[in-house]
PDB file of N, CA and C in Angstrom:
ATOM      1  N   UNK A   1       0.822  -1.188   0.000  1.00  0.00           N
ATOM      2  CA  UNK A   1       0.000   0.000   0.000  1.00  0.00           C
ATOM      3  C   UNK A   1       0.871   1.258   0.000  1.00  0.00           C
ATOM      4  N   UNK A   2       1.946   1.087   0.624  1.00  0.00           N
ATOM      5  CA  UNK A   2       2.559   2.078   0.728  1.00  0.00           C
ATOM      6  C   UNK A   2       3.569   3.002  -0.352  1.00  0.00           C
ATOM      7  N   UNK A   3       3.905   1.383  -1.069  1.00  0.00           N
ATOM      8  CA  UNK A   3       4.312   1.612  -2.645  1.00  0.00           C
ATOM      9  C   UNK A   3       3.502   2.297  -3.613  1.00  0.00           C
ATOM     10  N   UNK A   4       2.135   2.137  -3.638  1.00  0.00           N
ATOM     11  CA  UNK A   4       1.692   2.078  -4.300  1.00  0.00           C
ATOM     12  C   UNK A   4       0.920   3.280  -4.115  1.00  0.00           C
ATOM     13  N   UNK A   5       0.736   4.447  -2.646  1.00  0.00           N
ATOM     14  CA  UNK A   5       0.275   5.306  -2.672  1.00  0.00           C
ATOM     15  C   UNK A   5       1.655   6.444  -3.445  1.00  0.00           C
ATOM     16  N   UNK A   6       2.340   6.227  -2.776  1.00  0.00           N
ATOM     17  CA  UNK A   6       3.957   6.930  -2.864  1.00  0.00           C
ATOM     18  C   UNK A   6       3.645   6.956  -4.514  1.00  0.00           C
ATOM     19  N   UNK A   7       3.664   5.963  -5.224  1.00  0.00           N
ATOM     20  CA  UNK A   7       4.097   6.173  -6.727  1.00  0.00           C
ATOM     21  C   UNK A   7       2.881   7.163  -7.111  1.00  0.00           C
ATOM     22  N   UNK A   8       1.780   6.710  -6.727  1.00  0.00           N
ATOM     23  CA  UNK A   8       0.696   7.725  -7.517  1.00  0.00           C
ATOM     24  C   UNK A   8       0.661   8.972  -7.048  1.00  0.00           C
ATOM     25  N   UNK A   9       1.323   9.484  -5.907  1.00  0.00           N
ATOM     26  CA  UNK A   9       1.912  10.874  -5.563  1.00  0.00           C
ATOM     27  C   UNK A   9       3.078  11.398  -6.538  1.00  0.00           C
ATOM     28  N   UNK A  10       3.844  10.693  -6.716  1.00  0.00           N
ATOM     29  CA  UNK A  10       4.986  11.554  -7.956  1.00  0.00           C
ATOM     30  C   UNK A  10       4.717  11.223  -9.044  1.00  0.00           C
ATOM     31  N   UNK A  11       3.771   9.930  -9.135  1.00  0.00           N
ATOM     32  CA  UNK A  11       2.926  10.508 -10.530  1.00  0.00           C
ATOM     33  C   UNK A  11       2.050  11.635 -10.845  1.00  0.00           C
ATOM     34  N   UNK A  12       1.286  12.100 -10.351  1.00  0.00           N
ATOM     35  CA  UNK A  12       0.336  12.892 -10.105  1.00  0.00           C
ATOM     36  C   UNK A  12       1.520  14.521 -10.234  1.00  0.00           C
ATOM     37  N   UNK A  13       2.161  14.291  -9.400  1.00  0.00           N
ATOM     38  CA  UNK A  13       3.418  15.511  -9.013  1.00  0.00           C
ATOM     39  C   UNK A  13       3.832  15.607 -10.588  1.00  0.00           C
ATOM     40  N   UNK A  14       4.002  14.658 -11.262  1.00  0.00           N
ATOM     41  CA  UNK A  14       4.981  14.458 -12.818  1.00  0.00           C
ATOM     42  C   UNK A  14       3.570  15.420 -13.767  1.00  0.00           C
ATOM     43  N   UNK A  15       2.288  14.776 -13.331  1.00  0.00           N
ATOM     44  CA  UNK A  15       1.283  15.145 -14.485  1.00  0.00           C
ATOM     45  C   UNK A  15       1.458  16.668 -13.769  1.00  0.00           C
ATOM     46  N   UNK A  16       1.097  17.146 -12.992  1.00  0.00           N
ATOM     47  CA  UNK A  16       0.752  18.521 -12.638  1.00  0.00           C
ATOM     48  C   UNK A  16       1.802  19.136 -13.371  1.00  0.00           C
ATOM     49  N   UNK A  17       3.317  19.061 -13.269  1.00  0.00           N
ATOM     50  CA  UNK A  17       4.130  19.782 -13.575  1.00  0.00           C
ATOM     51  C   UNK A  17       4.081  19.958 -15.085  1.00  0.00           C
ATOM     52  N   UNK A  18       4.243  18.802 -16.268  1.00  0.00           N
ATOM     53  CA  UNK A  18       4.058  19.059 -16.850  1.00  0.00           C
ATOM     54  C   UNK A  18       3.272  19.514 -17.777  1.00  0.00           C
ATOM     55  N   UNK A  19       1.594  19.500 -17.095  1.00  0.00           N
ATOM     56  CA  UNK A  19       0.875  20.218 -17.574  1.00  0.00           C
ATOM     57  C   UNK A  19       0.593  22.153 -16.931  1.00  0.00           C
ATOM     58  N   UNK A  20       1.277  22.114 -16.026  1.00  0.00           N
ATOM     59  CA  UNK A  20       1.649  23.452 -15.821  1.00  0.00           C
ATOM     60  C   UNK A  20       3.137  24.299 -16.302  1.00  0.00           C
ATOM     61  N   UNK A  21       4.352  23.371 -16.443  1.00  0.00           N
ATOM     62  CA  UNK A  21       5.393  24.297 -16.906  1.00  0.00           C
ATOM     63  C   UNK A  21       5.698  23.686 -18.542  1.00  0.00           C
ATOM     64  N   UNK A  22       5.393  22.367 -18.918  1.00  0.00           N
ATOM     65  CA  UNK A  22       5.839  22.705 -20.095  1.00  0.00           C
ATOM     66  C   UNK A  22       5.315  22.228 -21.281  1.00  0.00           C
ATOM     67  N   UNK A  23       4.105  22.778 -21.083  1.00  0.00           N
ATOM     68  CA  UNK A  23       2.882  22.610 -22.404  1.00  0.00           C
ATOM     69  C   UNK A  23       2.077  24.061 -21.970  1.00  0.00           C
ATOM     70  N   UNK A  24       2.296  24.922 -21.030  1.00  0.00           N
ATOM     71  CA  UNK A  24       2.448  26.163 -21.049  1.00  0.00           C
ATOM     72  C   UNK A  24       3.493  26.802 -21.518  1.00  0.00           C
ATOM     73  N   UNK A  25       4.715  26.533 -21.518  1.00  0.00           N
ATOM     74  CA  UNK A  25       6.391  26.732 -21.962  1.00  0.00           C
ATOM     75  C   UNK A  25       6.322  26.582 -23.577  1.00  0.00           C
ATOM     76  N   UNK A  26       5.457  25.518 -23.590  1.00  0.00           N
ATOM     77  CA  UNK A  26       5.500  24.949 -25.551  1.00  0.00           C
ATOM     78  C   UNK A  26       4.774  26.314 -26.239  1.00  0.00           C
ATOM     79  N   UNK A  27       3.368  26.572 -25.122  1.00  0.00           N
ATOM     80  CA  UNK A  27       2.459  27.318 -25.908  1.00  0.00           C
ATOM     81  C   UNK A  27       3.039  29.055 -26.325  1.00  0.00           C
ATOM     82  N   UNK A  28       3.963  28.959 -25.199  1.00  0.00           N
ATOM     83  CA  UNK A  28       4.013  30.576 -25.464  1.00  0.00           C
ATOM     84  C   UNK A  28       5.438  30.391 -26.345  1.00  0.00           C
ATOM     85  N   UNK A  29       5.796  29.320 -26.735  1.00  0.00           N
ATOM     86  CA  UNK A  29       7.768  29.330 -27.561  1.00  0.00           C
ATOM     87  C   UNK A  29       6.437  29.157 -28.827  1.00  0.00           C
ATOM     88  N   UNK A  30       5.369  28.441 -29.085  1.00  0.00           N
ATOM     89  CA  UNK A  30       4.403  28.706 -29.788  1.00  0.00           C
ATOM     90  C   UNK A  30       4.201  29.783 -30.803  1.00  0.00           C
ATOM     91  N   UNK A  31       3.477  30.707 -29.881  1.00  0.00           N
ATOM     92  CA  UNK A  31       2.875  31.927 -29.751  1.00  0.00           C
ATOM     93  C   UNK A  31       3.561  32.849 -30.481  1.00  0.00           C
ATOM     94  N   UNK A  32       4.823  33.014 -29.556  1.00  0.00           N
ATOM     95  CA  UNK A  32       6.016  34.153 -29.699  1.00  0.00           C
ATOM     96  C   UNK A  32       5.798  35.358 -28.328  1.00  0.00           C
ATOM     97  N   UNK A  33       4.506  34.730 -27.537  1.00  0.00           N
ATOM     98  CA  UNK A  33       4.319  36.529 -26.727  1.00  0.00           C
ATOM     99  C   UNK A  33       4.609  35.891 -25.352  1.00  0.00           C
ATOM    100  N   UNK A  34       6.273  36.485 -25.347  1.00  0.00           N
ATOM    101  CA  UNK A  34       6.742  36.520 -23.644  1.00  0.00           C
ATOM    102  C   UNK A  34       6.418  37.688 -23.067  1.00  0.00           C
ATOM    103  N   UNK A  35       6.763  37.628 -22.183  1.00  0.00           N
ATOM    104  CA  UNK A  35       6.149  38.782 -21.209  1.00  0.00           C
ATOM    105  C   UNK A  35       7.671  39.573 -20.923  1.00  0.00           C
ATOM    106  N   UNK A  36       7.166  40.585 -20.671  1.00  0.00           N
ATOM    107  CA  UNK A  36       8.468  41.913 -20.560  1.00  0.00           C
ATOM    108  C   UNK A  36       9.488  41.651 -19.821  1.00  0.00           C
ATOM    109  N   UNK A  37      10.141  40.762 -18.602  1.00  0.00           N
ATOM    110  CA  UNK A  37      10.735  40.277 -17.795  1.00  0.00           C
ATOM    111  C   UNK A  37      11.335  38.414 -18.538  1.00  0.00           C
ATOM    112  N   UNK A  38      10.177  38.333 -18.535  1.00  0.00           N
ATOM    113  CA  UNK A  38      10.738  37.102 -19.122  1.00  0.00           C
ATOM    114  C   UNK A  38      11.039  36.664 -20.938  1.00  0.00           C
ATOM    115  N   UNK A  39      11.939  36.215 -21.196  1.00  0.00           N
ATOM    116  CA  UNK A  39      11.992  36.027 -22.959  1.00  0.00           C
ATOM    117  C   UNK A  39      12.186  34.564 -22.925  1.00  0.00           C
ATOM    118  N   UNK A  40      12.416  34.517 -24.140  1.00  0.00           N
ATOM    119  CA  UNK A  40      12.455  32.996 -24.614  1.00  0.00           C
ATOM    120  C   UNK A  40      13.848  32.390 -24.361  1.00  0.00           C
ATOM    121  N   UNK A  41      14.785  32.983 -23.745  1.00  0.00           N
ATOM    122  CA  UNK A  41      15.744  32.034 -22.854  1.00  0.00           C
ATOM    123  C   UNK A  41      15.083  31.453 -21.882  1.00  0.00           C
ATOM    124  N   UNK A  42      14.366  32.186 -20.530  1.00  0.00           N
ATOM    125  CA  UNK A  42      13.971  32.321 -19.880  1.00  0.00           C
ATOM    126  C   UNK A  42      13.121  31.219 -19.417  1.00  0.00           C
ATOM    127  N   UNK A  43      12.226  31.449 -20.570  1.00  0.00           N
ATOM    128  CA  UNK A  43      11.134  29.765 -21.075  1.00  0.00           C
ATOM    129  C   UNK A  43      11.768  28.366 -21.283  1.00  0.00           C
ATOM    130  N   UNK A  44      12.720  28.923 -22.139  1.00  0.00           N
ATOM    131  CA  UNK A  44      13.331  26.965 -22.558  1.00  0.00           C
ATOM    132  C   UNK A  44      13.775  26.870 -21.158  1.00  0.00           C
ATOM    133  N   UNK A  45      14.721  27.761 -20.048  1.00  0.00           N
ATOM    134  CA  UNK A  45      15.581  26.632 -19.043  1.00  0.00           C
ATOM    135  C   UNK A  45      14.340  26.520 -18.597  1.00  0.00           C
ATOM    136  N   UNK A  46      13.259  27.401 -18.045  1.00  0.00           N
ATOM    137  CA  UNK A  46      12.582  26.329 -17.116  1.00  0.00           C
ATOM    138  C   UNK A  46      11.236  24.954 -17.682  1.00  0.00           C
ATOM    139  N   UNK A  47      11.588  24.988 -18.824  1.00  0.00           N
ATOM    140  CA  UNK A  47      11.429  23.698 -19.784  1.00  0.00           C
ATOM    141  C   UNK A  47      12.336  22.970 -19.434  1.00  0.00           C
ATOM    142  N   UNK A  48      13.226  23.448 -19.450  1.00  0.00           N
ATOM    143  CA  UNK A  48      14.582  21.992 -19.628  1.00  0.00           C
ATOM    144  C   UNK A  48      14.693  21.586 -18.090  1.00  0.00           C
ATOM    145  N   UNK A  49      14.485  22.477 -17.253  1.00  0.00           N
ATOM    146  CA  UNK A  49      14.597  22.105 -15.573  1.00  0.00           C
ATOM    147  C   UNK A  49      13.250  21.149 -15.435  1.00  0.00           C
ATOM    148  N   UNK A  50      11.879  21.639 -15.956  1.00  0.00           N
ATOM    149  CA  UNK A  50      11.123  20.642 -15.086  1.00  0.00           C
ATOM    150  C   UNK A  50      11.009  19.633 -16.344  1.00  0.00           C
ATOM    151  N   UNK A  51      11.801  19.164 -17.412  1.00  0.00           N
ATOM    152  CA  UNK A  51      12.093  17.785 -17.832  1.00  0.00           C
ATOM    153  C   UNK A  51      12.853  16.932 -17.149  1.00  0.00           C
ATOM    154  N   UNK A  52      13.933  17.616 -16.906  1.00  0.00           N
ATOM    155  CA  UNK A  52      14.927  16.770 -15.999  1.00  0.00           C
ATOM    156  C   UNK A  52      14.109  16.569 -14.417  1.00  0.00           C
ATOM    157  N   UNK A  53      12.926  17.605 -14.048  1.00  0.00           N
ATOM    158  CA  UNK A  53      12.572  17.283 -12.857  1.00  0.00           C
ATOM    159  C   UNK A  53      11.486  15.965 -13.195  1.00  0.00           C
ATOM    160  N   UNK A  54      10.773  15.912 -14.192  1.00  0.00           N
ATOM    161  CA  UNK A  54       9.779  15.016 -14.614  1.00  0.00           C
ATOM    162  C   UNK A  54      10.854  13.627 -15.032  1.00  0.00           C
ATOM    163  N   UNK A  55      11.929  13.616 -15.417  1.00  0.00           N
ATOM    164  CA  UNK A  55      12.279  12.139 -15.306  1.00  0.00           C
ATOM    165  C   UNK A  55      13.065  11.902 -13.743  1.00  0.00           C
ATOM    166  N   UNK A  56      13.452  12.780 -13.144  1.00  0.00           N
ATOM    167  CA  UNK A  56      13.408  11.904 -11.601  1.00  0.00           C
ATOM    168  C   UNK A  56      12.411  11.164 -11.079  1.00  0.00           C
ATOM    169  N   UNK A  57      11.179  12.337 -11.261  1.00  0.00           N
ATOM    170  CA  UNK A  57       9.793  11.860 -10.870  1.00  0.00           C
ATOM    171  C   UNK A  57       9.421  10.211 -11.509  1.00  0.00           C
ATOM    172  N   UNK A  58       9.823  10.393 -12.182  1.00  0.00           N
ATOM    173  CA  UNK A  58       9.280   8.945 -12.965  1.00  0.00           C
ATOM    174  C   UNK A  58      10.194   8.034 -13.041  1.00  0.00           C
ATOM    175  N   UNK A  59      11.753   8.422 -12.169  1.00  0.00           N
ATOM    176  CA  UNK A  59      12.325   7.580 -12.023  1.00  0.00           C
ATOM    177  C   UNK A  59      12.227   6.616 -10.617  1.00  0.00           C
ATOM    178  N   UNK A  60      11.617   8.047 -10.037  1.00  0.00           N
ATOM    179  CA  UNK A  60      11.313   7.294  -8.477  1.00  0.00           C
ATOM    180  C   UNK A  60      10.205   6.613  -8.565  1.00  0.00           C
ATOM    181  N   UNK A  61       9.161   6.648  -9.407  1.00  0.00           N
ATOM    182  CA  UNK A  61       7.985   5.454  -9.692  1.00  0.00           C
ATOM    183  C   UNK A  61       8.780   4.468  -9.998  1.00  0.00           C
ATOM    184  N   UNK A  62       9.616   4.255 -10.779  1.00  0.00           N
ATOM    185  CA  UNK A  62       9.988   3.249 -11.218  1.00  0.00           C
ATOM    186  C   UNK A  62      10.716   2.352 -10.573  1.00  0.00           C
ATOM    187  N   UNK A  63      11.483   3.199  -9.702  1.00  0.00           N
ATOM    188  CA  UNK A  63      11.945   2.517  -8.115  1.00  0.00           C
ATOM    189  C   UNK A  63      11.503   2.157  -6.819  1.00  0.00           C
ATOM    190  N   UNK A  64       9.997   2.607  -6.637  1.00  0.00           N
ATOM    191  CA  UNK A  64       9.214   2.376  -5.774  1.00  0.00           C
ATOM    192  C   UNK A  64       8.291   1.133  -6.469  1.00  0.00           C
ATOM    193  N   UNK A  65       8.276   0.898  -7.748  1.00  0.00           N
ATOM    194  CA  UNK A  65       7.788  -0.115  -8.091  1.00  0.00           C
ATOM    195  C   UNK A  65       8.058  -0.926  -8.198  1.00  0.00           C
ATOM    196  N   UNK A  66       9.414  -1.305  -8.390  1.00  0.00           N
ATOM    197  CA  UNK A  66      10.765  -2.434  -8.264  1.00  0.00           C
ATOM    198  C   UNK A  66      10.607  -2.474  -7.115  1.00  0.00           C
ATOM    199  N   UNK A  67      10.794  -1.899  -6.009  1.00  0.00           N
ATOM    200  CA  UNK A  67      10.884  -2.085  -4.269  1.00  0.00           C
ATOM    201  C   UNK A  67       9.637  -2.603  -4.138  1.00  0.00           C
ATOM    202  N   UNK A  68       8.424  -2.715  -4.563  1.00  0.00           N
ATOM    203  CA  UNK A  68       7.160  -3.260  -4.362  1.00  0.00           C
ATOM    204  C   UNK A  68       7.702  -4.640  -4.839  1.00  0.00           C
ATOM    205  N   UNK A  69       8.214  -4.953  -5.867  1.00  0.00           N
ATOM    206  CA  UNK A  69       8.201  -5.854  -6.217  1.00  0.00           C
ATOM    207  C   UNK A  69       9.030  -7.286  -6.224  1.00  0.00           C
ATOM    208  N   UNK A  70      10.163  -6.704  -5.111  1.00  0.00           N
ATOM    209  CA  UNK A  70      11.158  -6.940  -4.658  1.00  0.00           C
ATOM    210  C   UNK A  70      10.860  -7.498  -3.327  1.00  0.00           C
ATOM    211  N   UNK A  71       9.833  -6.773  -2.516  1.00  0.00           N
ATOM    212  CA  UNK A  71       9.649  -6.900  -1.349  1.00  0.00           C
ATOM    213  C   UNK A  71       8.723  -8.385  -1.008  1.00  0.00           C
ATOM    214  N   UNK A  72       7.238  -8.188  -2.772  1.00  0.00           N
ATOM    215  CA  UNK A  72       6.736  -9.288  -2.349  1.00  0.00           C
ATOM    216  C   UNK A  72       7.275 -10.639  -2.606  1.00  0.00           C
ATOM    217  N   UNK A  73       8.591 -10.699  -3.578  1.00  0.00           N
ATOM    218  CA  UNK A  73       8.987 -11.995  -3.938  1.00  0.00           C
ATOM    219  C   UNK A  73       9.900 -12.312  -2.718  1.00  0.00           C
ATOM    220  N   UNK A  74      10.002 -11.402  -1.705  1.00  0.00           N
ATOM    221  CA  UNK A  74      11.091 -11.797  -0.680  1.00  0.00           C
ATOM    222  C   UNK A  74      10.091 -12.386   0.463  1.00  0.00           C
ATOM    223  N   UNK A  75       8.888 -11.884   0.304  1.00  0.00           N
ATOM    224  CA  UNK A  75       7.858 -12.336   1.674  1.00  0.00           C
ATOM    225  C   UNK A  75       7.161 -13.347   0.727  1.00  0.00           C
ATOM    226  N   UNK A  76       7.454 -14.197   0.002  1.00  0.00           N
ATOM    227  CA  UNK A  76       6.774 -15.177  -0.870  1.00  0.00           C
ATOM    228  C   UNK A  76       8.016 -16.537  -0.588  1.00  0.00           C
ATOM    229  N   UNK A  77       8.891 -15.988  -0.392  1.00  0.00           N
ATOM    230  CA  UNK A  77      10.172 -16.585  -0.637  1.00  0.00           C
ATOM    231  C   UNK A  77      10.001 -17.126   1.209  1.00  0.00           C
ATOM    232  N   UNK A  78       9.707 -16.292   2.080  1.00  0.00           N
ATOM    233  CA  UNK A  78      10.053 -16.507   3.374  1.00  0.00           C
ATOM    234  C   UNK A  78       8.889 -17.321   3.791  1.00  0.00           C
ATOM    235  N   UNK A  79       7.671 -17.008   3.437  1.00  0.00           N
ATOM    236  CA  UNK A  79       6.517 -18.025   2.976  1.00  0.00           C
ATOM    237  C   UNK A  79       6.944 -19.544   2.934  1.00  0.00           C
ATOM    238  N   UNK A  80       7.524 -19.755   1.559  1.00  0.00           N
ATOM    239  CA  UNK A  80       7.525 -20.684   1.274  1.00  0.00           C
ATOM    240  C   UNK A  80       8.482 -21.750   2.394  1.00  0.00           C
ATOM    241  N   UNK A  81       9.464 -20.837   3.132  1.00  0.00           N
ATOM    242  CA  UNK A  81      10.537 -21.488   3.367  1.00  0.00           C
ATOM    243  C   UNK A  81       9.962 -21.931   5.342  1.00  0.00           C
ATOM    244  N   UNK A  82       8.722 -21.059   5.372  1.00  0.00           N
ATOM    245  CA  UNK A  82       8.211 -21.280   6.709  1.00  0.00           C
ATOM    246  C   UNK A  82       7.392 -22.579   6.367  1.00  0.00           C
ATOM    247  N   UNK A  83       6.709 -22.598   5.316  1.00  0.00           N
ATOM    248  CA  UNK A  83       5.545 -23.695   5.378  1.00  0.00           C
ATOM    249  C   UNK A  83       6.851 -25.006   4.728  1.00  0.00           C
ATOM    250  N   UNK A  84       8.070 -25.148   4.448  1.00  0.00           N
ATOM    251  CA  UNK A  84       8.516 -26.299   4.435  1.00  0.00           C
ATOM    252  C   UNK A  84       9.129 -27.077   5.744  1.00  0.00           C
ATOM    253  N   UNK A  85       9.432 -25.959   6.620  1.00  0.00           N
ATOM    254  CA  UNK A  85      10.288 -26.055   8.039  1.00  0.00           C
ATOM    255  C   UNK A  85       8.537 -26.580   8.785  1.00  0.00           C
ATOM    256  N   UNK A  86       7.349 -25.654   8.520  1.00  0.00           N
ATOM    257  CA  UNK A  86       6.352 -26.726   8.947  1.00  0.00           C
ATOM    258  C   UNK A  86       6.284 -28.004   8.527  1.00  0.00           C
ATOM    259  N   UNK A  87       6.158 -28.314   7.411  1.00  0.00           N
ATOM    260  CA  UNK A  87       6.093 -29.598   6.973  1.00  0.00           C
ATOM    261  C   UNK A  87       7.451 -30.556   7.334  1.00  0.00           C
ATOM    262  N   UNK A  88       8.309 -30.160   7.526  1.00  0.00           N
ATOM    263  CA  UNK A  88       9.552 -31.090   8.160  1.00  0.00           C
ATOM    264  C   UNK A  88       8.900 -31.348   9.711  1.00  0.00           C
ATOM    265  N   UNK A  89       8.485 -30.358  10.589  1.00  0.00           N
ATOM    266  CA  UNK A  89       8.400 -30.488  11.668  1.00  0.00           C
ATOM    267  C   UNK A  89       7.136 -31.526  11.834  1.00  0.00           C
ATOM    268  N   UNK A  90       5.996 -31.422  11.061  1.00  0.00           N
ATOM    269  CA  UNK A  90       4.604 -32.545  11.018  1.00  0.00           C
ATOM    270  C   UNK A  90       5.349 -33.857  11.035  1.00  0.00           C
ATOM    271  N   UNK A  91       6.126 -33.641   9.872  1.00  0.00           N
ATOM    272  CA  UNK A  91       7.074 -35.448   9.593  1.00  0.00           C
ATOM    273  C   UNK A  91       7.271 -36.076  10.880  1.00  0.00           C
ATOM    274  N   UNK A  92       8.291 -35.306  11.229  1.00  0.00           N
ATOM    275  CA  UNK A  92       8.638 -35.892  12.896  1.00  0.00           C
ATOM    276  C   UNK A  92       8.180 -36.362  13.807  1.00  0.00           C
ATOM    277  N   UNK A  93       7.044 -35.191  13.558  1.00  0.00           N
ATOM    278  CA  UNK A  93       6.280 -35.802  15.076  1.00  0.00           C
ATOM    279  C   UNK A  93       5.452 -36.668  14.389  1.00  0.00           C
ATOM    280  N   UNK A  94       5.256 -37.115  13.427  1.00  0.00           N
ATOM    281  CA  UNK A  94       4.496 -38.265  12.848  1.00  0.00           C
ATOM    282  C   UNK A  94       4.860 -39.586  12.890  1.00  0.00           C
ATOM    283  N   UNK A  95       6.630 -39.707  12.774  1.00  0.00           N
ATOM    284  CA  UNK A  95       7.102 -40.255  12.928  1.00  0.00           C
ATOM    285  C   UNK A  95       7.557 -40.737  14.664  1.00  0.00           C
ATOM    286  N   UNK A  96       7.567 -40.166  14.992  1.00  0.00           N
ATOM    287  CA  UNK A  96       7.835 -40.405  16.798  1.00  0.00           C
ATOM    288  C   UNK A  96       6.299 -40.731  17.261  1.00  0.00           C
TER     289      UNK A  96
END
């Protein structure tokens, strides 16, 4: 659960951003109409900053999803290795 809330938070974080900095960023390199302070240098870095911020974001999904997935083959694994140490222990006393 915890994987799985976490990822849809920096997913969500990934969609917001790039539908606020750079498909707003596209529209006005678009357009041509920057605003008096800001020009079209101005626009591309913070394009190019929240790309590089949007593939962390989606790199940490991608690592919180591996750690999900990592975690259940290890509690599947410890599973298995409890219910054979049961079944050795039934033997025994079956045998005695």
């Amino acid at each position: 659960m915890l994987f799985d809330g976490s990822s849809l938070v920096l997913y969500m974080i990934g969609v917001i951003m790039y539908g606020t900095n750079v498909i707003r960023g596209l529209r006005t390199v678009e357009s041509g109409e920057y605003g008096e302070e800001i020009g079209r240098d101005d626009t591309m870095k913070v394009m190019a900053a929240s790309q590089v911020i949007l593939a962390l974001v989606l790199v940490g999904v991608l690592a919180l999803q591996s750690g999900q997935w990592y975690a259940e083959r290890k509690e599947g694994q410890e599973a298995e290795k409890l219910e054979v140490e049961e079944r050795k222990k039934e033997k025994i006393k079956k045998k005695n």
